[in-house]
Protein backbone atom coordinates (compact mmCIF):
# COMPACT_ATOMS: atom_id res chain seq x y z
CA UNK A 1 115.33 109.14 141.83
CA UNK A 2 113.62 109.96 138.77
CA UNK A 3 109.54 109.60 138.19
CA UNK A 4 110.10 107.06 135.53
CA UNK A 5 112.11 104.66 137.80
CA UNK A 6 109.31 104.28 140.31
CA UNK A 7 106.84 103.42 137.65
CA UNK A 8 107.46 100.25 137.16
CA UNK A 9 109.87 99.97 134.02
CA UNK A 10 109.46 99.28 130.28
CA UNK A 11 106.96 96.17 131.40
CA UNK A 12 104.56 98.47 133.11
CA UNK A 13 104.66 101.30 130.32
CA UNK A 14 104.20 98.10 127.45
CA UNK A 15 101.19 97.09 130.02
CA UNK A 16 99.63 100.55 130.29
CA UNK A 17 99.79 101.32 126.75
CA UNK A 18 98.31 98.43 125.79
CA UNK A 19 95.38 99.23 128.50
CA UNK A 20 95.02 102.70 126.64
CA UNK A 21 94.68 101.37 123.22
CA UNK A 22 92.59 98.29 123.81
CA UNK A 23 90.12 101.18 126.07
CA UNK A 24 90.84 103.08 122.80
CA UNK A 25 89.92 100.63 119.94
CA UNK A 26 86.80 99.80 122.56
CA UNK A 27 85.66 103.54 122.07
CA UNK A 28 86.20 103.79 118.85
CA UNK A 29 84.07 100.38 117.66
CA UNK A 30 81.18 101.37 119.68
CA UNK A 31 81.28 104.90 118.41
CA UNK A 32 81.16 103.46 114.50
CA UNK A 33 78.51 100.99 115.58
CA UNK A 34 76.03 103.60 117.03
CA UNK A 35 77.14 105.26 113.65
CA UNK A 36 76.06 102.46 111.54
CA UNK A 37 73.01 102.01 113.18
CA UNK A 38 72.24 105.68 112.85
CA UNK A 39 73.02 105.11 109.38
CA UNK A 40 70.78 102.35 109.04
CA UNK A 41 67.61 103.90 110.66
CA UNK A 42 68.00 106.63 108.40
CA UNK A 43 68.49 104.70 105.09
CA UNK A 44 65.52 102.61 106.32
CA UNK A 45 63.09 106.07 106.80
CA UNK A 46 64.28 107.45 103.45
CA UNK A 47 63.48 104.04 101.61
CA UNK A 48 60.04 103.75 103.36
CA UNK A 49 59.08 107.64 102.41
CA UNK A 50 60.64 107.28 98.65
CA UNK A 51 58.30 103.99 98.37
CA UNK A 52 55.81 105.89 99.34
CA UNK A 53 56.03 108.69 97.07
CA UNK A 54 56.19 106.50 94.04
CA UNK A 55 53.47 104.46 94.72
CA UNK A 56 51.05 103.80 91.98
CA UNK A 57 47.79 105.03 93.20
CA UNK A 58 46.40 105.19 89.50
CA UNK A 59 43.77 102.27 88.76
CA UNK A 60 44.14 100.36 86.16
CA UNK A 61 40.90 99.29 84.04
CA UNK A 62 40.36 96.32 81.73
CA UNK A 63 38.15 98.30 79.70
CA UNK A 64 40.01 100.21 77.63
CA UNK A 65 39.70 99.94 73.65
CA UNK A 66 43.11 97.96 72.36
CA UNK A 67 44.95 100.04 69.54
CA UNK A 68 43.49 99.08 65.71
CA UNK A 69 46.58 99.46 63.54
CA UNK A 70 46.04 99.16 59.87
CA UNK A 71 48.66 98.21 57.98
């Protein structure tokens, strides 16, 4: 008798490939998750250090002379 006889039939392969691809879509979602968070953490750090590069350190005084224009 042949291997695929004593494996249960067309309702057993149906069952076992739909075992692999739910195991498979299961992978695959955590895997982009972990991605996106990754992602995140990183778009996060680059935000923090390009807010602190442009930071305006420079005070600003009230006592400078406003412009005289003549007309």
């Amino acid at each position: 008798m042949p291997k695929s006889r004593l494996r249960g039939g067309a309702k057993a392969h149906r069952k076992r490939v739909q075992e692999r691809n739910n195991r498979l879509r299961g992978l695959q979602r955590r895997a982009q998750e972990e991605y996106q968070a990754a992602m995140m953490s990183q778009i996060e750090s680059l935000k923090a250090q390009m807010s602190g590069e442009t930071e305006n350190t420079e005070e600003v005084t009230s006592e400078e002379q406003p412009l005289n224009i003549k007309l």
